[in-house]
PDB file of N, CA and C in Angstrom:
ATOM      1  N   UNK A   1       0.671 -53.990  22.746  1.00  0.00           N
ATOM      2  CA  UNK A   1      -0.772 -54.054  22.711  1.00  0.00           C
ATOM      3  C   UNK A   1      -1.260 -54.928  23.852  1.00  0.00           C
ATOM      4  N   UNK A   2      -2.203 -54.450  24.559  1.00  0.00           N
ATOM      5  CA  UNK A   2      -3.041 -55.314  25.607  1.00  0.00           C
ATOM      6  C   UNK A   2      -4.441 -55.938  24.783  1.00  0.00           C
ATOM      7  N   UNK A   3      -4.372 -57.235  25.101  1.00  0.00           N
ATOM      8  CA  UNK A   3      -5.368 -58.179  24.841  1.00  0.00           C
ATOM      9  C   UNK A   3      -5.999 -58.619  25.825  1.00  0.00           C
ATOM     10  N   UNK A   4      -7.043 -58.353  25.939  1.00  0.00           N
ATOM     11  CA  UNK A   4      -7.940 -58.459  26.943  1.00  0.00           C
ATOM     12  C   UNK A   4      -9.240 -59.764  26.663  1.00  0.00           C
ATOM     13  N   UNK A   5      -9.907 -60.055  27.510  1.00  0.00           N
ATOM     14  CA  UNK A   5     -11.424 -61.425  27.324  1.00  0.00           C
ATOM     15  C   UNK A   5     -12.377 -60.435  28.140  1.00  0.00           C
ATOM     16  N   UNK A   6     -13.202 -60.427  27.541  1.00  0.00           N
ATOM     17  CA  UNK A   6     -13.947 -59.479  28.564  1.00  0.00           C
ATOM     18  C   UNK A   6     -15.827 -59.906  27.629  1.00  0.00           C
ATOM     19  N   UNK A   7     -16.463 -60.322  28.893  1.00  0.00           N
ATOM     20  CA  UNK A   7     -18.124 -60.693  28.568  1.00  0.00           C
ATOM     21  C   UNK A   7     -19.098 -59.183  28.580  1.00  0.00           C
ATOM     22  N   UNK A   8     -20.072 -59.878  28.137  1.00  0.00           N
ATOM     23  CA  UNK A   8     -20.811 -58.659  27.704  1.00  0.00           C
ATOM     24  C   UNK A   8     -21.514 -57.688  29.288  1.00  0.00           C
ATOM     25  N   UNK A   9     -21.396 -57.028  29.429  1.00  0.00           N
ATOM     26  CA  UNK A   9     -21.691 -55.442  30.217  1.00  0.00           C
ATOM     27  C   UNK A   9     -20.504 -55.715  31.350  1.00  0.00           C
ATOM     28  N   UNK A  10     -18.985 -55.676  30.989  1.00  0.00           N
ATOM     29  CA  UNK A  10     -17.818 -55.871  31.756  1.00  0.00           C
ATOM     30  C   UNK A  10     -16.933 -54.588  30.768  1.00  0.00           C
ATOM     31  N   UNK A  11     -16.155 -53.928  32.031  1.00  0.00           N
ATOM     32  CA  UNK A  11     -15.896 -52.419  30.890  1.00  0.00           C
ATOM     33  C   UNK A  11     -14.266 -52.443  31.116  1.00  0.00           C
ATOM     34  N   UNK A  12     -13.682 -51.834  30.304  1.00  0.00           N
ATOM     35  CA  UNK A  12     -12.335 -51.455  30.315  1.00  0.00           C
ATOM     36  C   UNK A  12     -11.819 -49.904  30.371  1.00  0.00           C
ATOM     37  N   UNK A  13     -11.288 -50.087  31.524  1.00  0.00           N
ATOM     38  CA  UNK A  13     -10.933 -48.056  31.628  1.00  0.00           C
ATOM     39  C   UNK A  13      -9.601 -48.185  31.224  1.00  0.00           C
ATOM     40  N   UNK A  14      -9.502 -46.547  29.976  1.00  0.00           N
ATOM     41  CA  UNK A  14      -8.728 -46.194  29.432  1.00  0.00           C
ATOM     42  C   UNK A  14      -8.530 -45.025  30.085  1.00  0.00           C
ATOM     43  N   UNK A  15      -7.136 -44.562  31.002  1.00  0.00           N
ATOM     44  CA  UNK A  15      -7.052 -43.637  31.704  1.00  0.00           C
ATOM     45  C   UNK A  15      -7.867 -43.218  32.588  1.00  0.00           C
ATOM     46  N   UNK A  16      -7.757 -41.905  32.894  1.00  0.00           N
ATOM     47  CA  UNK A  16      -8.847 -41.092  33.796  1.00  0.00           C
ATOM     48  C   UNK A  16     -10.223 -41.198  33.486  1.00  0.00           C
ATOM     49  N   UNK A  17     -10.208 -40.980  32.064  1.00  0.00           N
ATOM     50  CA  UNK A  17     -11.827 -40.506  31.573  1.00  0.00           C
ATOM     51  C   UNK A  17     -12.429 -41.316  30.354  1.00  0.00           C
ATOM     52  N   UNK A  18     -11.627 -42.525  30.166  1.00  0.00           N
ATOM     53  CA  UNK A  18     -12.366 -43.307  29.241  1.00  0.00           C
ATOM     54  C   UNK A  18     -12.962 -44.679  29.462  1.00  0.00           C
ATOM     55  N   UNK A  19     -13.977 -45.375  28.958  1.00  0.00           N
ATOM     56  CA  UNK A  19     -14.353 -46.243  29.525  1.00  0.00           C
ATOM     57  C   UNK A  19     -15.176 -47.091  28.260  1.00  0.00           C
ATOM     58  N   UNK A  20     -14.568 -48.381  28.044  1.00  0.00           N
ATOM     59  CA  UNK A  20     -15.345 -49.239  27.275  1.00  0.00           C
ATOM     60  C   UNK A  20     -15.924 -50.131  27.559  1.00  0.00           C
ATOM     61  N   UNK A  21     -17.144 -50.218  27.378  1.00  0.00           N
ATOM     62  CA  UNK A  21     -18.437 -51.142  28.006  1.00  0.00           C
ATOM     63  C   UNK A  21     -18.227 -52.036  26.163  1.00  0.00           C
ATOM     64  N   UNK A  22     -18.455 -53.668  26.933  1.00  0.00           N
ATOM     65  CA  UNK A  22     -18.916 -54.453  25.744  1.00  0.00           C
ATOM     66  C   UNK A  22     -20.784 -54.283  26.181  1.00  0.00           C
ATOM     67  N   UNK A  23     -21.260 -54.199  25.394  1.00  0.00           N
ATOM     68  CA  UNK A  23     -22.969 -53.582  25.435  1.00  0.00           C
ATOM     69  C   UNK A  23     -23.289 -55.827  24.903  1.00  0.00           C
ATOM     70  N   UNK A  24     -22.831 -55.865  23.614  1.00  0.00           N
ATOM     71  CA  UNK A  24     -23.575 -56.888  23.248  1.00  0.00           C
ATOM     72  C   UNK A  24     -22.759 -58.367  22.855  1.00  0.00           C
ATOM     73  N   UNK A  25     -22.416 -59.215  22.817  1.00  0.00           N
ATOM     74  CA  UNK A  25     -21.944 -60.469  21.672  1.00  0.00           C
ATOM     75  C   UNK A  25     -22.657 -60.818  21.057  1.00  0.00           C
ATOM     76  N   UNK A  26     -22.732 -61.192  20.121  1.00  0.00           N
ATOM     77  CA  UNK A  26     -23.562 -61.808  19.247  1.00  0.00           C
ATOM     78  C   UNK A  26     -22.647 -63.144  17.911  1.00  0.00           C
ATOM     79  N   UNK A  27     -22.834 -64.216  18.320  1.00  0.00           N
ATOM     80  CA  UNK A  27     -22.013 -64.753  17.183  1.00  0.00           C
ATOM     81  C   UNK A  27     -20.568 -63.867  17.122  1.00  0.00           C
ATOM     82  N   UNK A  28     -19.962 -63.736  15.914  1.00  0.00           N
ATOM     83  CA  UNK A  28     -18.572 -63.238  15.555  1.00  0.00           C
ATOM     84  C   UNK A  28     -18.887 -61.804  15.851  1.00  0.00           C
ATOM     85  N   UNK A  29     -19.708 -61.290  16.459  1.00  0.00           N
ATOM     86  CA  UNK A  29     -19.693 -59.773  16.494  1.00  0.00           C
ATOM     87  C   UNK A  29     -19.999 -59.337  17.706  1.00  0.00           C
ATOM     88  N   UNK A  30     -19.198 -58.010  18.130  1.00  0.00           N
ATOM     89  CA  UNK A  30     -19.234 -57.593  19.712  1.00  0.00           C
ATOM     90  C   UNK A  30     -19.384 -56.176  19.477  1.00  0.00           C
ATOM     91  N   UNK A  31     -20.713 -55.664  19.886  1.00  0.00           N
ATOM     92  CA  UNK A  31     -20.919 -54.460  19.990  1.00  0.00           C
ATOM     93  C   UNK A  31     -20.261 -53.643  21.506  1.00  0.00           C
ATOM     94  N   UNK A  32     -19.715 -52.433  21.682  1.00  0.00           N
ATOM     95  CA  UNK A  32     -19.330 -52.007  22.344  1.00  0.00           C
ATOM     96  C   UNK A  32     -19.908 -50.388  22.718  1.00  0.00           C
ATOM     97  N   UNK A  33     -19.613 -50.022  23.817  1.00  0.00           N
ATOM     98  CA  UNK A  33     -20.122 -48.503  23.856  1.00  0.00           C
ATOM     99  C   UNK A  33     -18.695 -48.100  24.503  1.00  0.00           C
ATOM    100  N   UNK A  34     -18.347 -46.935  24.406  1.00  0.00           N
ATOM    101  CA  UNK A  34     -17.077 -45.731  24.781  1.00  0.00           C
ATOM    102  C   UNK A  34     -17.801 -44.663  25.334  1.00  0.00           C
ATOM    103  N   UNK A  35     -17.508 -44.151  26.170  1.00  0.00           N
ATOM    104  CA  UNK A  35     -17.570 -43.099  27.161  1.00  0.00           C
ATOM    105  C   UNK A  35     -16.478 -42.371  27.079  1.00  0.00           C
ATOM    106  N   UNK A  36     -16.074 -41.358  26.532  1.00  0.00           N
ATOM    107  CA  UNK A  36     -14.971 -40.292  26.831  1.00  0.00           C
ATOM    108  C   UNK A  36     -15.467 -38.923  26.736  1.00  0.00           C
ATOM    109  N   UNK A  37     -14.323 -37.968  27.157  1.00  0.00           N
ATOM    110  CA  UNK A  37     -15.182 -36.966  26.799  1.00  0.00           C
ATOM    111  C   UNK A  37     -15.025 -36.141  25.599  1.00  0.00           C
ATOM    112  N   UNK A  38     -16.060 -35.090  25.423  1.00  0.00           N
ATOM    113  CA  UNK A  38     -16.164 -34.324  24.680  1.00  0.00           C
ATOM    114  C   UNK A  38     -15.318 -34.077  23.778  1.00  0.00           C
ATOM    115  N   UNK A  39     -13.865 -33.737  24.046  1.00  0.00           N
ATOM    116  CA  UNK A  39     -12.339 -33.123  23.512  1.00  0.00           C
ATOM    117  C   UNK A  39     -11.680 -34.469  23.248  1.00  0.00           C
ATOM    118  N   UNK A  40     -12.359 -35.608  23.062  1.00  0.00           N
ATOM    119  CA  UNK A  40     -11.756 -36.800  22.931  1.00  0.00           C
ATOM    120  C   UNK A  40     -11.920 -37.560  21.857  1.00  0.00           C
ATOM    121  N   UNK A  41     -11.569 -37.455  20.318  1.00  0.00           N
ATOM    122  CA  UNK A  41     -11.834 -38.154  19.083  1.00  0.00           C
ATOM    123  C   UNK A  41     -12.068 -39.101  19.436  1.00  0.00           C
ATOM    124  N   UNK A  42     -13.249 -40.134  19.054  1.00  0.00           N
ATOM    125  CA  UNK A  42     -13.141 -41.306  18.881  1.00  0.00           C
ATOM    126  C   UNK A  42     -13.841 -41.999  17.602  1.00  0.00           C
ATOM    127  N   UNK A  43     -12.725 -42.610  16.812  1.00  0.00           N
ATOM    128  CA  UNK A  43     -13.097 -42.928  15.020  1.00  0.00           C
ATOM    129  C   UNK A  43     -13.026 -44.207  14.942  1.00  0.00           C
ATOM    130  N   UNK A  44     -13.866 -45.166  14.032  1.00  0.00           N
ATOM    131  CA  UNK A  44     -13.359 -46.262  13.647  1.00  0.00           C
ATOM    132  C   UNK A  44     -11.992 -46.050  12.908  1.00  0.00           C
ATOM    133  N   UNK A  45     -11.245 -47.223  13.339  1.00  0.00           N
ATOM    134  CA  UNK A  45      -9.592 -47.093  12.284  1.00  0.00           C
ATOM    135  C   UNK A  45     -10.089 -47.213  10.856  1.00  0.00           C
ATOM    136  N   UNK A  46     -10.557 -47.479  10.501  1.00  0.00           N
ATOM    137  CA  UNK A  46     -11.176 -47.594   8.729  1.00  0.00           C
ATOM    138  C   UNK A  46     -11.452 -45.892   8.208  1.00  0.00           C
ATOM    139  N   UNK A  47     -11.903 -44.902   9.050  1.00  0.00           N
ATOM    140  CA  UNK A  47     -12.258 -43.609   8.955  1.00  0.00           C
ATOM    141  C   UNK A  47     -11.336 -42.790   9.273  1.00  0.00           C
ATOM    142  N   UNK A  48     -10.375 -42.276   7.644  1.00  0.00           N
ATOM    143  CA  UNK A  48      -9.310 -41.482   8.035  1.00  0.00           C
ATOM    144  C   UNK A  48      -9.761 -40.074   8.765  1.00  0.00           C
ATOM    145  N   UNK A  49      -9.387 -39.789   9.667  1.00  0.00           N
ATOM    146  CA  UNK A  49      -9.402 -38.571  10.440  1.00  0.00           C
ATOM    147  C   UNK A  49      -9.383 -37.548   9.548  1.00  0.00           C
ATOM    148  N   UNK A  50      -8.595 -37.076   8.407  1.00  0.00           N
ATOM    149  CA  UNK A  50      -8.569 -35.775   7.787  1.00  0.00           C
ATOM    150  C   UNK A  50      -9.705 -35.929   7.162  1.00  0.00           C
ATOM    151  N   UNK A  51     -10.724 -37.320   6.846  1.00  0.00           N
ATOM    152  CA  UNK A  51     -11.989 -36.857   6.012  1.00  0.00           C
ATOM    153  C   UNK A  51     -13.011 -36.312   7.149  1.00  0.00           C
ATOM    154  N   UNK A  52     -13.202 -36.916   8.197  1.00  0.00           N
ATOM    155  CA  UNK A  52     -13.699 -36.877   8.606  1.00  0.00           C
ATOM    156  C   UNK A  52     -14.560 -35.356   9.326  1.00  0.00           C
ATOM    157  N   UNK A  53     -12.927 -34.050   8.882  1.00  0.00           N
ATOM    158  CA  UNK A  53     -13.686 -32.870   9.453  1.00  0.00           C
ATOM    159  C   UNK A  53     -13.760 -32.988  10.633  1.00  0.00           C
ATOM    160  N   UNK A  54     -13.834 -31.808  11.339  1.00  0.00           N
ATOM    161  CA  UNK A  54     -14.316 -31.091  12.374  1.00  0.00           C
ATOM    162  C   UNK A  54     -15.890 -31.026  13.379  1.00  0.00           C
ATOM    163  N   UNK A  55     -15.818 -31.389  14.061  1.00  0.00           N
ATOM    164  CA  UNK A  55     -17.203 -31.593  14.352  1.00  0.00           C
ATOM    165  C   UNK A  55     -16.990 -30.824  15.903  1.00  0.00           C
ATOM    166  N   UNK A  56     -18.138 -29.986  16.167  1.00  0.00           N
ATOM    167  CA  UNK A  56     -18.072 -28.886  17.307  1.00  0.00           C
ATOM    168  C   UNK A  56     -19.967 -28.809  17.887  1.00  0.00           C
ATOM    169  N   UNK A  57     -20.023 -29.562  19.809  1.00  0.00           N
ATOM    170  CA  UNK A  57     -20.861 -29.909  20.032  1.00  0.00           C
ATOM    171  C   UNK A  57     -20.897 -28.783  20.748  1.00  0.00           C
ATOM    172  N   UNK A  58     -22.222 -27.735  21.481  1.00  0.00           N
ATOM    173  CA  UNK A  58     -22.410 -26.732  22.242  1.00  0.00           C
ATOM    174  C   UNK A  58     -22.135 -27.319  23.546  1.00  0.00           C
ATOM    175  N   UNK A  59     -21.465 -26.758  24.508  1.00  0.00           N
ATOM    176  CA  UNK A  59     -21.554 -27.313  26.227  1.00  0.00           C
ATOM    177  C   UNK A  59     -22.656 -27.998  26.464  1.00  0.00           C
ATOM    178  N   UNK A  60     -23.954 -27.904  26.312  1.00  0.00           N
ATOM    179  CA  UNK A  60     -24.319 -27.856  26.596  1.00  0.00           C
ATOM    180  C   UNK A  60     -25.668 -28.893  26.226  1.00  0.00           C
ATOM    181  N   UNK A  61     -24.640 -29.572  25.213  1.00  0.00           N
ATOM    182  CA  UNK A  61     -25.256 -30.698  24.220  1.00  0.00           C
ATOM    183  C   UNK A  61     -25.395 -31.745  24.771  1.00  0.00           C
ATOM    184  N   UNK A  62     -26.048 -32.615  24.736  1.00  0.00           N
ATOM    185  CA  UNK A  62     -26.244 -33.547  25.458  1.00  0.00           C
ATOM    186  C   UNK A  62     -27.057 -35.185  24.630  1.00  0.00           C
ATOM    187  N   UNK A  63     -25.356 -36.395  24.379  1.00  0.00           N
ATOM    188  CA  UNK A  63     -25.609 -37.278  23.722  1.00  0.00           C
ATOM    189  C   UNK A  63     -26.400 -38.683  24.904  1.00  0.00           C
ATOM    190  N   UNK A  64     -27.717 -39.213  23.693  1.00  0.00           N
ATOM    191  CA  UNK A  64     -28.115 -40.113  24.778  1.00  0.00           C
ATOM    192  C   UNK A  64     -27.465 -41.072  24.218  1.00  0.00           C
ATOM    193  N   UNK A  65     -26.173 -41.469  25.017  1.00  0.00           N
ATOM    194  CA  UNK A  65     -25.242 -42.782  23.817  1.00  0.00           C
ATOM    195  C   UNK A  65     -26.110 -44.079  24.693  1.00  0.00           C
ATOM    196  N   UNK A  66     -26.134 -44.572  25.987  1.00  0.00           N
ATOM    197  CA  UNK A  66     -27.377 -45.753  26.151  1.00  0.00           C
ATOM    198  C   UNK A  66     -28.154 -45.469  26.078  1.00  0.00           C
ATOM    199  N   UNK A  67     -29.461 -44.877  25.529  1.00  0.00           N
ATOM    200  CA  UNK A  67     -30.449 -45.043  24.675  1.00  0.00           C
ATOM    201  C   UNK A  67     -30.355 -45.217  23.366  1.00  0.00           C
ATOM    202  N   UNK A  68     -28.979 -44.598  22.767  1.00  0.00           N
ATOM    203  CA  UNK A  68     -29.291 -45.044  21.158  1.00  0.00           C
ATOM    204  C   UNK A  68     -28.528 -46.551  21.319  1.00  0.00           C
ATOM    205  N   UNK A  69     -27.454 -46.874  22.142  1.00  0.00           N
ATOM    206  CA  UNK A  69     -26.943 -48.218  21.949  1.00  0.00           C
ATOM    207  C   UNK A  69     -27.931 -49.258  22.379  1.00  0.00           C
ATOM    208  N   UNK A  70     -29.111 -48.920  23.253  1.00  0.00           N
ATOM    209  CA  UNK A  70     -30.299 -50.092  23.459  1.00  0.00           C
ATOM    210  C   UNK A  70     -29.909 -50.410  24.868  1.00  0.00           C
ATOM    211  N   UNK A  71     -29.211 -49.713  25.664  1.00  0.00           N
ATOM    212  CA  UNK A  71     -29.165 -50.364  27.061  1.00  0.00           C
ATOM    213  C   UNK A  71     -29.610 -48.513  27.980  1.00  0.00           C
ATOM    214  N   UNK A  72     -29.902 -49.594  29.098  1.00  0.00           N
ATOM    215  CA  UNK A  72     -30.041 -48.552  30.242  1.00  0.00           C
ATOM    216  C   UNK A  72     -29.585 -47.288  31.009  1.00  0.00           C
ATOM    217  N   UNK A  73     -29.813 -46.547  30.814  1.00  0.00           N
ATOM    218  CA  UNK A  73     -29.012 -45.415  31.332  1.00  0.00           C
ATOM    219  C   UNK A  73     -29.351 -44.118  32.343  1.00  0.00           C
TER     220      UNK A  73
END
């Protein structure tokens, strides 16, 4: 496992196409945003995958993830 320190809007790339932005700190809590793509699960570990189902976005769909996380985009 890599353990990383990383301040708030400082990002960590996971491979080619993933990318984790810390968005916020706050006290004991660190909000984060993920960037991957489309064909790329991404679950909290608490949320077993087989409940979770299938979920299928059109090409052509289009998520505003910094506007709903509260930062700039």
């Amino acid at each position: 496992m890599l353990v990383l320190s990383r301040k708030q809007n400082e990002r960590i790339r996971v491979g080619d196409s993933v990318v984790v932005t810390i968005v916020r700190v706050s006290g004991d809590k660190v909000r984060i945003g993920i960037e991957a793509p489309a064909n790329v699960r991404v679950l909290r570990d608490e949320l077993d995958a087989d409940m979770m189902g299938s979920v299928t976005l059109e090409g052509s769909a289009e998520l505003a993830i910094p506007r709903l996380l509260g930062v700039a985009g």
